[in-house]
C-alpha atoms as a PDB file:
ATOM      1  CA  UNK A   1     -30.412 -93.869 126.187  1.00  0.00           C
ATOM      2  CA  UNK A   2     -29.464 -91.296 128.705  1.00  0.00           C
ATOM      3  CA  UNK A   3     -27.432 -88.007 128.048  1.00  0.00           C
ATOM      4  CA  UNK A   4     -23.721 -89.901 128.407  1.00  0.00           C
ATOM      5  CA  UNK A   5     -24.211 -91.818 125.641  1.00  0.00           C
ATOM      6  CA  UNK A   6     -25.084 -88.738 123.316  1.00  0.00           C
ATOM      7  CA  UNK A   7     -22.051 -87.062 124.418  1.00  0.00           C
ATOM      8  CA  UNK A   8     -19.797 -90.038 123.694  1.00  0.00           C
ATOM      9  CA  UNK A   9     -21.644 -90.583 120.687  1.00  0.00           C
ATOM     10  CA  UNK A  10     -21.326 -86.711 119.365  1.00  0.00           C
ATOM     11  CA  UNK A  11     -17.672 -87.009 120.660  1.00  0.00           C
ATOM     12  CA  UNK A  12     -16.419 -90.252 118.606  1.00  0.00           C
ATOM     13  CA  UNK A  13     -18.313 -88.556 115.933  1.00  0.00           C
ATOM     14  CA  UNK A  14     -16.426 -85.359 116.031  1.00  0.00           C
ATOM     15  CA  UNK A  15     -13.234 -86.949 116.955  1.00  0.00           C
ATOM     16  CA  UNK A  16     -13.317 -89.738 114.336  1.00  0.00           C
ATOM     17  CA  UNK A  17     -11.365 -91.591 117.012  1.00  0.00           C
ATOM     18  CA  UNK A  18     -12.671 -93.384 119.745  1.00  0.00           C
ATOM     19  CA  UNK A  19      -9.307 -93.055 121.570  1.00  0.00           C
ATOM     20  CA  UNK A  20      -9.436 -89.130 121.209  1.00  0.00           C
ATOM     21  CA  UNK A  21     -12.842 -89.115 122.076  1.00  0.00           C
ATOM     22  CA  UNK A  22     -12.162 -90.868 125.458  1.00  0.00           C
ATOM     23  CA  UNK A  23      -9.201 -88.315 126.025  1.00  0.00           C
ATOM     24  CA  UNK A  24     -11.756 -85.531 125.347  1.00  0.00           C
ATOM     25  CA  UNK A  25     -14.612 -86.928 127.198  1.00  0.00           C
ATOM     26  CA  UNK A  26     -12.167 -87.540 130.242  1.00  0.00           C
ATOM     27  CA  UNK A  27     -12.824 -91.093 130.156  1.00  0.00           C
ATOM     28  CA  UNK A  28     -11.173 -94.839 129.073  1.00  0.00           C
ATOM     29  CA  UNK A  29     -11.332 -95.802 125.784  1.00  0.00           C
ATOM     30  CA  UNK A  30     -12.778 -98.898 127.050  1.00  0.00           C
ATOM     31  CA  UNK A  31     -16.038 -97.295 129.221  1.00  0.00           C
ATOM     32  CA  UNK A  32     -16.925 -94.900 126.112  1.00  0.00           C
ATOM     33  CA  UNK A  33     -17.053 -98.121 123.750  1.00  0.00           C
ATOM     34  CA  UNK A  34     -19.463-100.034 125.665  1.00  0.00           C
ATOM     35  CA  UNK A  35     -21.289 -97.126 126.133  1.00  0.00           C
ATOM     36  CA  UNK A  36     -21.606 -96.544 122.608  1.00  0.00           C
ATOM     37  CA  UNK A  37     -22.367-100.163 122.153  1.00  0.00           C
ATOM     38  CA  UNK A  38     -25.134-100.126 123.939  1.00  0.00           C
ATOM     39  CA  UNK A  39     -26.531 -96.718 122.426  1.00  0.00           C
ATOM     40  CA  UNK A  40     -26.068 -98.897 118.820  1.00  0.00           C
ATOM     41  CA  UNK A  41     -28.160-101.764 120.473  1.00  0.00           C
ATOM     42  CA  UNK A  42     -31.093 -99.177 121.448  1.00  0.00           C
ATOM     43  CA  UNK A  43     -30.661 -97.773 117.951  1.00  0.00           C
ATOM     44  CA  UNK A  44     -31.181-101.012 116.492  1.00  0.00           C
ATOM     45  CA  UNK A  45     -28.771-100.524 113.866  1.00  0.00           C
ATOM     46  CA  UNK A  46     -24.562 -99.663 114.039  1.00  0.00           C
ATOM     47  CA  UNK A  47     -23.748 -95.683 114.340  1.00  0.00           C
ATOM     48  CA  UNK A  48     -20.178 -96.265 113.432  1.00  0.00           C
ATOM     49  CA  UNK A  49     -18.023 -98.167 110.773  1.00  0.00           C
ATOM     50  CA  UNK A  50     -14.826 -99.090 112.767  1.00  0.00           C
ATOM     51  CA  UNK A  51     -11.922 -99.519 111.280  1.00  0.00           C
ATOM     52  CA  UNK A  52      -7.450 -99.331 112.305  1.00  0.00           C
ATOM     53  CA  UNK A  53      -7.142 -95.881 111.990  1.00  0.00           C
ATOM     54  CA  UNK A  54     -11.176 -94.760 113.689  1.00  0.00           C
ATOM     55  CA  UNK A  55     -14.388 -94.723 113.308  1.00  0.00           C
ATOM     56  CA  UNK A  56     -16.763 -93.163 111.001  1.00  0.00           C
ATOM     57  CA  UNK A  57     -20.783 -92.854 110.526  1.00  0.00           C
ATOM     58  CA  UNK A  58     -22.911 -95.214 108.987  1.00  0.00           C
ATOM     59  CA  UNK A  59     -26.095 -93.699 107.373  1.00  0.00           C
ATOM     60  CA  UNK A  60     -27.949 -94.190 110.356  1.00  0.00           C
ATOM     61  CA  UNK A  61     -24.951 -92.838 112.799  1.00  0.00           C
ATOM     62  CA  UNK A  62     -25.635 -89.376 110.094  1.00  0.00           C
ATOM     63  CA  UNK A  63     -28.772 -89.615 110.538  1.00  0.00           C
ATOM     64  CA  UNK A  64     -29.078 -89.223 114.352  1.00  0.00           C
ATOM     65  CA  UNK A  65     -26.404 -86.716 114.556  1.00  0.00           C
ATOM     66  CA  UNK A  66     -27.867 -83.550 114.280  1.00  0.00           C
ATOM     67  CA  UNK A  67     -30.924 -84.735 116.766  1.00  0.00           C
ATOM     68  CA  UNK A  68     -27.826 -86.104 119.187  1.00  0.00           C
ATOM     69  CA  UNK A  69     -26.322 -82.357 119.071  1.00  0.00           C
ATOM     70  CA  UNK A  70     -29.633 -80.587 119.280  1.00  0.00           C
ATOM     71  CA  UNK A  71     -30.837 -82.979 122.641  1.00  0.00           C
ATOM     72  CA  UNK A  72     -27.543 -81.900 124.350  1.00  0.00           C
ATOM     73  CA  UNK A  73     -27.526 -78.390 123.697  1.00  0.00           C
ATOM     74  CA  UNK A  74     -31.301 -78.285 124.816  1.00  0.00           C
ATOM     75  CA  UNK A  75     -30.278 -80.191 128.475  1.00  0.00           C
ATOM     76  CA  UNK A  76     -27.589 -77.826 128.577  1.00  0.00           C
ATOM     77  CA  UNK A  77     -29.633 -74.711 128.494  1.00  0.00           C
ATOM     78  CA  UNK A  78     -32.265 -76.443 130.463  1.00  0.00           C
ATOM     79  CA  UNK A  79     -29.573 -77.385 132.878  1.00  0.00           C
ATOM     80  CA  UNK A  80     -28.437 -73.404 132.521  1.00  0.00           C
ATOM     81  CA  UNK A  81     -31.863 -72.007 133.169  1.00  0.00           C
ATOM     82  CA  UNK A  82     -32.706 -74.317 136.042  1.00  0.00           C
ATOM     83  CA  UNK A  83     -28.969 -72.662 137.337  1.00  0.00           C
ATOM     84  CA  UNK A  84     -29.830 -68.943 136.604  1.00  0.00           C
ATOM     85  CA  UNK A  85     -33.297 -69.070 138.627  1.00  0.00           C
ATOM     86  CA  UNK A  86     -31.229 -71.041 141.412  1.00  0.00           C
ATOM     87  CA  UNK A  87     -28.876 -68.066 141.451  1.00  0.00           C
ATOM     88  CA  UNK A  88     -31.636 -65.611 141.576  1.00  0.00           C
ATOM     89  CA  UNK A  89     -30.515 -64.238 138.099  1.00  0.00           C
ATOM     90  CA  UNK A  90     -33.752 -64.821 136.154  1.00  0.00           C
ATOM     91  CA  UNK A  91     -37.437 -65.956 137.418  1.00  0.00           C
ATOM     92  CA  UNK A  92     -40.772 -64.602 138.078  1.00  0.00           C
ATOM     93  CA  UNK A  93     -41.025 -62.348 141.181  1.00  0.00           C
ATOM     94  CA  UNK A  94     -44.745 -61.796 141.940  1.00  0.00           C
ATOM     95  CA  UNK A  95     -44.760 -58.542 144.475  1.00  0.00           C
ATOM     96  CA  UNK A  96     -47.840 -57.189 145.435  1.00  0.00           C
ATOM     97  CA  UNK A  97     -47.138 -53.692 145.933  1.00  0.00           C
ATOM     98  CA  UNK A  98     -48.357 -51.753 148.909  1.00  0.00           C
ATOM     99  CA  UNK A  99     -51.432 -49.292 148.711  1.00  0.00           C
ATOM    100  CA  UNK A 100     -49.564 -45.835 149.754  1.00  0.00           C
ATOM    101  CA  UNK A 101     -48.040 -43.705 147.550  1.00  0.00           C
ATOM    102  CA  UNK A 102     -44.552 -42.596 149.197  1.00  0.00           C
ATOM    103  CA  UNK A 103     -43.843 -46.526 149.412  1.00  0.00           C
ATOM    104  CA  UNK A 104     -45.273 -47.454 146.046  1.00  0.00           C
ATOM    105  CA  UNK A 105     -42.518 -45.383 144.855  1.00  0.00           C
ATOM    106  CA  UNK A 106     -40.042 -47.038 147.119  1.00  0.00           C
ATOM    107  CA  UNK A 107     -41.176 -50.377 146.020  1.00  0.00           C
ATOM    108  CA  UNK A 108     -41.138 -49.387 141.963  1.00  0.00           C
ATOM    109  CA  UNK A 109     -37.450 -48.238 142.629  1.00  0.00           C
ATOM    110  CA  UNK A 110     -36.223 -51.120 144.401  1.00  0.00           C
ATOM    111  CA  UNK A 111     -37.374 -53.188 140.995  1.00  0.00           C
ATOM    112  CA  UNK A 112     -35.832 -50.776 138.851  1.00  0.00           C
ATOM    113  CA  UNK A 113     -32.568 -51.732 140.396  1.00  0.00           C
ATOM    114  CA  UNK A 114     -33.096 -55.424 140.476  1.00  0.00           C
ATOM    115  CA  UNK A 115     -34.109 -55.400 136.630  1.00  0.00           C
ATOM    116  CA  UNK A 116     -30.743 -53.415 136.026  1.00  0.00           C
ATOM    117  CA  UNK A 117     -28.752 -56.378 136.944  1.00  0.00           C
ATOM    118  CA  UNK A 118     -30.823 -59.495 136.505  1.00  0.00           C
ATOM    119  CA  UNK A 119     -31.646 -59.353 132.678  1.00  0.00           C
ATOM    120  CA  UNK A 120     -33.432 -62.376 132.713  1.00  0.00           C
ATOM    121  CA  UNK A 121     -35.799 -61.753 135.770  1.00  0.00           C
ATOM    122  CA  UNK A 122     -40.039 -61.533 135.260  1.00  0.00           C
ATOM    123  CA  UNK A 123     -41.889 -59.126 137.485  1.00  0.00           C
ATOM    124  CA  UNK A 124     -45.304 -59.698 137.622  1.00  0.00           C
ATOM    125  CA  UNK A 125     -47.094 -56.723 140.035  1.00  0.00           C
ATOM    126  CA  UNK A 126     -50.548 -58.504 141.232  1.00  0.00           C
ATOM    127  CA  UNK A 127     -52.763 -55.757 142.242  1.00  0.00           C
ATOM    128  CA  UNK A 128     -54.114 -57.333 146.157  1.00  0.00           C
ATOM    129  CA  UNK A 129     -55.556 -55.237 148.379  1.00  0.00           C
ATOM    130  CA  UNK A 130     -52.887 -55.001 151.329  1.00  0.00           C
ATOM    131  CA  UNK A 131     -55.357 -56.820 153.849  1.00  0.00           C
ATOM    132  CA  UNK A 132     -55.176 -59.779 151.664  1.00  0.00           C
ATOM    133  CA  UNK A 133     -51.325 -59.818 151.272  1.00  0.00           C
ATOM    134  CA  UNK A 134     -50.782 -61.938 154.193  1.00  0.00           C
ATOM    135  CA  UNK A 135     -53.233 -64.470 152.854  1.00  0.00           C
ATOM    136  CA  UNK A 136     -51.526 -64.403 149.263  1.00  0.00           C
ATOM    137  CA  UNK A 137     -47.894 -65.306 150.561  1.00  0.00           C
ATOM    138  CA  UNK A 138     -49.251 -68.008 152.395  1.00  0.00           C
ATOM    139  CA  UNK A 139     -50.885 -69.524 149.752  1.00  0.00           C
ATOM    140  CA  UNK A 140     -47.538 -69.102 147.538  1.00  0.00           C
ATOM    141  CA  UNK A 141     -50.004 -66.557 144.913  1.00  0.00           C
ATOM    142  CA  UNK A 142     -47.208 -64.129 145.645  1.00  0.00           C
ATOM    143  CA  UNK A 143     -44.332 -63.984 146.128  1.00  0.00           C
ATOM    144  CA  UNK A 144     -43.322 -60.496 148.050  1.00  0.00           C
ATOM    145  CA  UNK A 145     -46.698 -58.631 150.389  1.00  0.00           C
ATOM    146  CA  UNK A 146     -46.475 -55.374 152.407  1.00  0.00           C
ATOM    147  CA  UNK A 147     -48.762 -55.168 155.826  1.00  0.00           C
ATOM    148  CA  UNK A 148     -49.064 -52.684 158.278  1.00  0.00           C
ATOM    149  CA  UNK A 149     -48.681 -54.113 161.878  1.00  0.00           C
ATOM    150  CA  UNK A 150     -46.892 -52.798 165.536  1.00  0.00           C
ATOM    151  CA  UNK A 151     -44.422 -55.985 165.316  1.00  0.00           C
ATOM    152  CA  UNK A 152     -42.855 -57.878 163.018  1.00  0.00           C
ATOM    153  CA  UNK A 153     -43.970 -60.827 165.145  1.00  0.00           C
ATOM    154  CA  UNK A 154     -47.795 -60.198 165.081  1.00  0.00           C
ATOM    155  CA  UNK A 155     -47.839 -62.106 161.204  1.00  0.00           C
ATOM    156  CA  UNK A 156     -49.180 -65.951 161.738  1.00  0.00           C
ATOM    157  CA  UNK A 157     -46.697 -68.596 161.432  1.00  0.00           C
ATOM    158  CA  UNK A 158     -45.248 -69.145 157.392  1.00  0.00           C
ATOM    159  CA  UNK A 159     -44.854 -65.630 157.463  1.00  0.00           C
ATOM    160  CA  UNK A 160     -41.348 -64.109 157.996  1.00  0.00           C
ATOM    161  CA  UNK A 161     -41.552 -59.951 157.891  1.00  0.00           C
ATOM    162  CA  UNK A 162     -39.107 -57.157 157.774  1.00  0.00           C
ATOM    163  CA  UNK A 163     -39.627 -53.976 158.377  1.00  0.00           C
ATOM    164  CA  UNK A 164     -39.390 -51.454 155.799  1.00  0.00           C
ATOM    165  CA  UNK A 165     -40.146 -48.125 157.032  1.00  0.00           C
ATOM    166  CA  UNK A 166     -42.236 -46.769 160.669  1.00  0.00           C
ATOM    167  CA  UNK A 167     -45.088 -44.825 160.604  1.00  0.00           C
ATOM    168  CA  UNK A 168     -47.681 -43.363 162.605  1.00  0.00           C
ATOM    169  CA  UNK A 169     -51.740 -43.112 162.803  1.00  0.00           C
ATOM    170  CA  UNK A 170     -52.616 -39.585 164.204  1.00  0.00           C
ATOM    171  CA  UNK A 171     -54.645 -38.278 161.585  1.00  0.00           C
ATOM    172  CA  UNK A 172     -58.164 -38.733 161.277  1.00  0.00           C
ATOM    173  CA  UNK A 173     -60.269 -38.582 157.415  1.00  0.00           C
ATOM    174  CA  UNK A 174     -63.416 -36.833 157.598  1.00  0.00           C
ATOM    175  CA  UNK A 175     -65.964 -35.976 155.081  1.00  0.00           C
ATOM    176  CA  UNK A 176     -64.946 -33.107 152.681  1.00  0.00           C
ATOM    177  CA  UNK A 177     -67.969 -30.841 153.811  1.00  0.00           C
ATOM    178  CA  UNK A 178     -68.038 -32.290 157.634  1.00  0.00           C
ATOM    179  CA  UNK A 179     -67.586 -29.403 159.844  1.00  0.00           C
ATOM    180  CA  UNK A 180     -64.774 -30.589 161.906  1.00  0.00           C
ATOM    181  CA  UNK A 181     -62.783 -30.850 158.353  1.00  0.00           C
ATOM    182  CA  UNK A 182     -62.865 -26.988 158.365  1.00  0.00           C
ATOM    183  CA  UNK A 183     -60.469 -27.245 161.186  1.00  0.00           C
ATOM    184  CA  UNK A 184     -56.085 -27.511 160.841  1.00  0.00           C
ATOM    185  CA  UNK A 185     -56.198 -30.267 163.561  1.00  0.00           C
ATOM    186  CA  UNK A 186     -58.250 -31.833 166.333  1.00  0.00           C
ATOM    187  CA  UNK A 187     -58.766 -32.705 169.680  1.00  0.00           C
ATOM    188  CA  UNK A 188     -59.540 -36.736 170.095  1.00  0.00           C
ATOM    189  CA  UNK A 189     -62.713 -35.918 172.307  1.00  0.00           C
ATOM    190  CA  UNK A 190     -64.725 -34.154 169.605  1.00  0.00           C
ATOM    191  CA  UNK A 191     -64.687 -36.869 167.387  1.00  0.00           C
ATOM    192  CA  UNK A 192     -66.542 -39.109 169.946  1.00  0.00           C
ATOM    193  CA  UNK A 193     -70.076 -37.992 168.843  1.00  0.00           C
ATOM    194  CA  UNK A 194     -69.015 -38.979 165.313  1.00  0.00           C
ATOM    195  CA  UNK A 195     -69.325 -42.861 164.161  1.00  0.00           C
ATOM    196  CA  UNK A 196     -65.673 -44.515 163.369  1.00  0.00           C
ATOM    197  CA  UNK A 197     -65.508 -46.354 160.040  1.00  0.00           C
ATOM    198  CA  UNK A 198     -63.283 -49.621 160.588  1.00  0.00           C
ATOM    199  CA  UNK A 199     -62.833 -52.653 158.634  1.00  0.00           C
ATOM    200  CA  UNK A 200     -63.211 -56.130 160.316  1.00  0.00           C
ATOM    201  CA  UNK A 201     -60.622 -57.445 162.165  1.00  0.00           C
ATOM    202  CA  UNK A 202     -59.130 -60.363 160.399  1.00  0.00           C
ATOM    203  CA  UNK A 203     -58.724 -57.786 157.808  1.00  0.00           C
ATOM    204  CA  UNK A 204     -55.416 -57.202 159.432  1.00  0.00           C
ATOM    205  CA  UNK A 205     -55.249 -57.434 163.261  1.00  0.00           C
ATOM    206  CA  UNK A 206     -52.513 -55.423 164.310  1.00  0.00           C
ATOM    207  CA  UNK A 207     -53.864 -52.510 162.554  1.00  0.00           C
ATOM    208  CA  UNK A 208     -57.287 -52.856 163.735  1.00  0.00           C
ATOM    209  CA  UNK A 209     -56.079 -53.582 167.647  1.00  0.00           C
ATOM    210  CA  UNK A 210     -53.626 -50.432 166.887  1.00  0.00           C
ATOM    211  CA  UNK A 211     -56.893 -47.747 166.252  1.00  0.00           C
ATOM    212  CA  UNK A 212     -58.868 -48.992 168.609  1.00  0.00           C
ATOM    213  CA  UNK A 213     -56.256 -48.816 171.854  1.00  0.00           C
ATOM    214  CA  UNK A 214     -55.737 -45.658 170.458  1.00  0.00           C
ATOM    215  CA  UNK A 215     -59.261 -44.119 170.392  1.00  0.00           C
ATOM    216  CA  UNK A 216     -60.071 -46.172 173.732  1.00  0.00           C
ATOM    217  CA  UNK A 217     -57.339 -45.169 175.784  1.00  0.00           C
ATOM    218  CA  UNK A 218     -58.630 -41.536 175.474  1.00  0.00           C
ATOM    219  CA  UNK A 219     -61.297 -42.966 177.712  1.00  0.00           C
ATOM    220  CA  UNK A 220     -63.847 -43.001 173.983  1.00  0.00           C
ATOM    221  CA  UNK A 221     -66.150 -46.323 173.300  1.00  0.00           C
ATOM    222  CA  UNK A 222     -66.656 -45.093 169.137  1.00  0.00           C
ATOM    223  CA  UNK A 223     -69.648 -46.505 167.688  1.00  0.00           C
ATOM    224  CA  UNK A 224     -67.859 -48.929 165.034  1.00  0.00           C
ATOM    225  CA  UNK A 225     -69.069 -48.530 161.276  1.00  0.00           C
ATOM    226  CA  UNK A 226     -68.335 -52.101 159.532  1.00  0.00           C
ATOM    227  CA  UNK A 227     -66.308 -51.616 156.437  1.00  0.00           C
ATOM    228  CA  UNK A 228     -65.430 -53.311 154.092  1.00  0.00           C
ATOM    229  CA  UNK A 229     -61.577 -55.017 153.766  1.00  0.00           C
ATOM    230  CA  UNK A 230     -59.365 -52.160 151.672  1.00  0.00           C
ATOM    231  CA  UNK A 231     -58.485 -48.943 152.636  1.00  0.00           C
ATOM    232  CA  UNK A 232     -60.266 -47.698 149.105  1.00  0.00           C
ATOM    233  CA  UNK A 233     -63.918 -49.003 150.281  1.00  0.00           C
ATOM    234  CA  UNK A 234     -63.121 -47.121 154.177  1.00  0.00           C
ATOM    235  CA  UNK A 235     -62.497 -43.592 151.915  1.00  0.00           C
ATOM    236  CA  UNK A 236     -65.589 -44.194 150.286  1.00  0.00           C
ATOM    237  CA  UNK A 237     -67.740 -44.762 153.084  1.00  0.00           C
ATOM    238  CA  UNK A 238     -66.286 -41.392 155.006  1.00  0.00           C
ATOM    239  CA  UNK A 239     -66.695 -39.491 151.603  1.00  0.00           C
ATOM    240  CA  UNK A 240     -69.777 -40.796 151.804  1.00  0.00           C
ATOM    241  CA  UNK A 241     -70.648 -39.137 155.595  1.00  0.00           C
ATOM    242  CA  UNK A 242     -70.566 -42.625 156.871  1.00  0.00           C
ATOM    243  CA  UNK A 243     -68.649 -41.220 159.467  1.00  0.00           C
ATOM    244  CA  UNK A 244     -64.523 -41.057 160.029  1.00  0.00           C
ATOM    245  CA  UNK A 245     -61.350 -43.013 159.974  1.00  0.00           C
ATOM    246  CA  UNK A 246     -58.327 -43.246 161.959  1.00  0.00           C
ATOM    247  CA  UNK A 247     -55.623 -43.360 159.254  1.00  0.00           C
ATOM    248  CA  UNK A 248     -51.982 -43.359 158.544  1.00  0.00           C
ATOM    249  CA  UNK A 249     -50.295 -39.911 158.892  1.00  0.00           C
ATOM    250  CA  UNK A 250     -48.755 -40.200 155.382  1.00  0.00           C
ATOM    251  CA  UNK A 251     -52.646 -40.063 153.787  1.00  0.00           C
ATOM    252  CA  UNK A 252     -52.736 -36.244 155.087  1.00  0.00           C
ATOM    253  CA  UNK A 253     -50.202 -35.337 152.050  1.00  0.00           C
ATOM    254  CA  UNK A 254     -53.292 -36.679 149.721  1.00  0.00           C
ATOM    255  CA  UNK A 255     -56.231 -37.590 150.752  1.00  0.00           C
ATOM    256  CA  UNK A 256     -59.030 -39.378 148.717  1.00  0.00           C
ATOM    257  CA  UNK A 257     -61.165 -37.663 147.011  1.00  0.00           C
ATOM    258  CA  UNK A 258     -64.086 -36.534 149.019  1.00  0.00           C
ATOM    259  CA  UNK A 259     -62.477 -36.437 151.968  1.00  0.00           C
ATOM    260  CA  UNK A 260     -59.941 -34.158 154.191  1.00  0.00           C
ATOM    261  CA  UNK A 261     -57.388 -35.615 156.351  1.00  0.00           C
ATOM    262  CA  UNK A 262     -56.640 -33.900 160.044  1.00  0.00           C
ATOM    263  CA  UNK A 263     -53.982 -34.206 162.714  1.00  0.00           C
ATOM    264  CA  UNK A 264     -56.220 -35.262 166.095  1.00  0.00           C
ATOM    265  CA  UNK A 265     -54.423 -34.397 169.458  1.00  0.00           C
ATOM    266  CA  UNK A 266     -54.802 -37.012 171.806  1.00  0.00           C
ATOM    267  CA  UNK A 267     -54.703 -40.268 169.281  1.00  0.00           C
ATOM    268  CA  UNK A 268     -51.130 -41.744 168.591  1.00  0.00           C
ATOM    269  CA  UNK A 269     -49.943 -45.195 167.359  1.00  0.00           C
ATOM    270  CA  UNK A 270     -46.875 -45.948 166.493  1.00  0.00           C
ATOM    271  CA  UNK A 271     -47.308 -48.441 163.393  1.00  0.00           C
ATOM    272  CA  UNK A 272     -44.546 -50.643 160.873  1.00  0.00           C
ATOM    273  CA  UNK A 273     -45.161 -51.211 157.657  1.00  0.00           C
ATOM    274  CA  UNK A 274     -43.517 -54.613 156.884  1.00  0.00           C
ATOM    275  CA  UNK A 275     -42.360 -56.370 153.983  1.00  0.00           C
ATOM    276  CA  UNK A 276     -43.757 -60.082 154.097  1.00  0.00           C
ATOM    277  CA  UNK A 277     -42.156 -63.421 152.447  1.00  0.00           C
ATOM    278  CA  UNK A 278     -42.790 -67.090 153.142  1.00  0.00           C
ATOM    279  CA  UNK A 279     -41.345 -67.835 156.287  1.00  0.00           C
ATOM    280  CA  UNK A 280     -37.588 -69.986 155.708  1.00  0.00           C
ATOM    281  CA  UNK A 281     -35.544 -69.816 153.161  1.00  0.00           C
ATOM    282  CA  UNK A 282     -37.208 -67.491 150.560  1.00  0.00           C
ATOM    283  CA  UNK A 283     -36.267 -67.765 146.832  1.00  0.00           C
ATOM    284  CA  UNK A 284     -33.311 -65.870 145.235  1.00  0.00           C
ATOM    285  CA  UNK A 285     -35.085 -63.596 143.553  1.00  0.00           C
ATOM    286  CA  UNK A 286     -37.082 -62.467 147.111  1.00  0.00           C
ATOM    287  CA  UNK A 287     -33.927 -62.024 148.952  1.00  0.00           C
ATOM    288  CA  UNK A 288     -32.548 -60.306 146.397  1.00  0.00           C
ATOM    289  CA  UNK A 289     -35.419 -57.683 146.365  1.00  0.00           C
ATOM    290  CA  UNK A 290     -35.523 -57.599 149.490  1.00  0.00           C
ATOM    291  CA  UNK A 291     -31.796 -56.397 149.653  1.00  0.00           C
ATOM    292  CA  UNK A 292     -32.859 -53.444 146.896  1.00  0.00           C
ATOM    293  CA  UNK A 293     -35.362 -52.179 148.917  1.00  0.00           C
ATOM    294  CA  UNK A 294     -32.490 -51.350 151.374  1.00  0.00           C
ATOM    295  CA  UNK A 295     -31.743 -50.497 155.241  1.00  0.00           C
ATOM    296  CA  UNK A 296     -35.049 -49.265 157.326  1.00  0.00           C
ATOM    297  CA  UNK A 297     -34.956 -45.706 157.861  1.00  0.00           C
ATOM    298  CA  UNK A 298     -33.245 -44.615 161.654  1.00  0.00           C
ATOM    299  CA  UNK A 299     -35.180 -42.898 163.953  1.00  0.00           C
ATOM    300  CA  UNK A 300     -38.661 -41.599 163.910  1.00  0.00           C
ATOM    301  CA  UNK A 301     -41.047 -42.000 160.621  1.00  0.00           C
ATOM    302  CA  UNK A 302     -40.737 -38.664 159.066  1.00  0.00           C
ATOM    303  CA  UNK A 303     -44.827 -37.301 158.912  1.00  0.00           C
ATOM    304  CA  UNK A 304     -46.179 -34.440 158.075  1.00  0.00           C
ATOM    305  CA  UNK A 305     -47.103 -31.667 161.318  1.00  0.00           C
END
């Protein structure tokens, strides 16, 4: 039996007329009978006494009524739902937000929006270290990532990025007690005695070619601490006098704790911070965050002095 039959079925049934049922169901008279015939033969047993004036149930046409009605109106909000994700109006959207405040905030108002006009939609926030974002899009385990990178284009293929906002790395995070933390800002130089804390490179490879240009071109070979893969565990080893970091400007408005964050003269890199999706066409519900995140800011990032 397939999902024509129940609807010429439920329609003669309602109709009490073959003839009207036809009309109804947009059909001949003629194709809805055999159709009906043959849902009889798969029965087993006759749905319908047929007489001049129409058609009426037998016991067993009563009988599988109400499981007739009930199999249509389940395709039909199957067919609905199926629809609704398709249009980006309901669906799970698995974002794995990024690991800075300012644009944590960004990120928790974009989904505010989206929630105001898609009633039906899921958000599940996966909590990834940012280093593994690229890695979790890939594999389809997410569905939105942030990265930090100089280009768009330095993401491996299956990734398609956008940028969301600039930013720059001139600040370095020292120990709380170390005694170049006493100082409002730096020179690059004096920090060349110091060891530099810096995660691996396949942690993410922009970033990590980004700090070290920048601490090289000032003519400085650091001597590289190995941390591990999230910002968190790089805090943790410089509150612990491991040595210090070259971070993002924006971690100077809060620093972690055990640590002070100062502007260094002489180290500048001008970073992204992207917004990463499976590269082609991404689902409805992506694009459509994407959209509520909104246009990347003009002009220089905005960083504190």
């Amino acid at each position: 039996m397939d999902l024509r039959q129940l609807r010429y079925f439920v329609a003669s049934a309602e109709e009490g007329n073959m003839g009207r049922a036809a009309r109804r169901s947009f059909v001949v008279q003629s194709a809805l009978s055999r159709q009906v015939q043959a849902l009889e033969r798969e029965v087993g047993a006759p749905l319908f006494h047929r007489g001049p004036r129409g058609v009426r149930l037998t016991e067993a046409g009563e009988a599988f009524l109400p499981h007739a009605r009930r199999t249509l109106d389940a395709a039909a909000t199957a067919l609905e739902a199926a629809r609704a994700v398709a249009r980006g109006e309901r669906g799970l959207l698995r974002v794995a937000p990024p690991d800075v405040g300012p644009w944590t905030r960004r990120v928790a108002e974009a989904l505010d929006r989206l929630r105001s006009t898609r009633a039906g939609m899921e958000v599940e926030l996966v909590a990834l270290p940012w280093t593994e974002h690229v890695q979790a899009v890939l594999e389809g385990r997410i569905d939105v990532g942030f990265a930090i990178a100089a280009d768009p284009g330095d993401h491996p293929a299956g990734i398609s990025a956008r940028v969301l906002d600039r930013t720059r790395l001139r600040t370095a995070l020292l120990p709380a007690g170390h005694p170049l933390g006493r100082r409002r800002s730096l020179a690059l130089p004096e920090l060349a005695e110091v060891p530099m804390v810096l995660s691996a490179r396949e942690a993410m490879p922009s970033l990590h070619d980004a700090i070290l240009r920048a601490v090289t071109s000032a003519g400085i070979q650091p001597v590289l601490v190995a941390a591990p893969r999230t910002f968190a565990a790089v805090a943790q080893l410089v509150a612990g006098g491991a040595g210090w970091a070259a971070v993002l400007d924006d971690v100077r408005s809060a620093p972690p704790p055990g640590t002070v964050a100062r502007r260094v003269r002489g180290l500048e890199a001008d970073l992204e911070l992207h917004v990463l999706v499976r590269a082609g066409e991404p689902d409805r519900l992506a694009s459509a965050f994407l959209e509520a995140l909104g246009p990347v800011p003009e002009g220089r990032p905005g960083v504190p002095r």
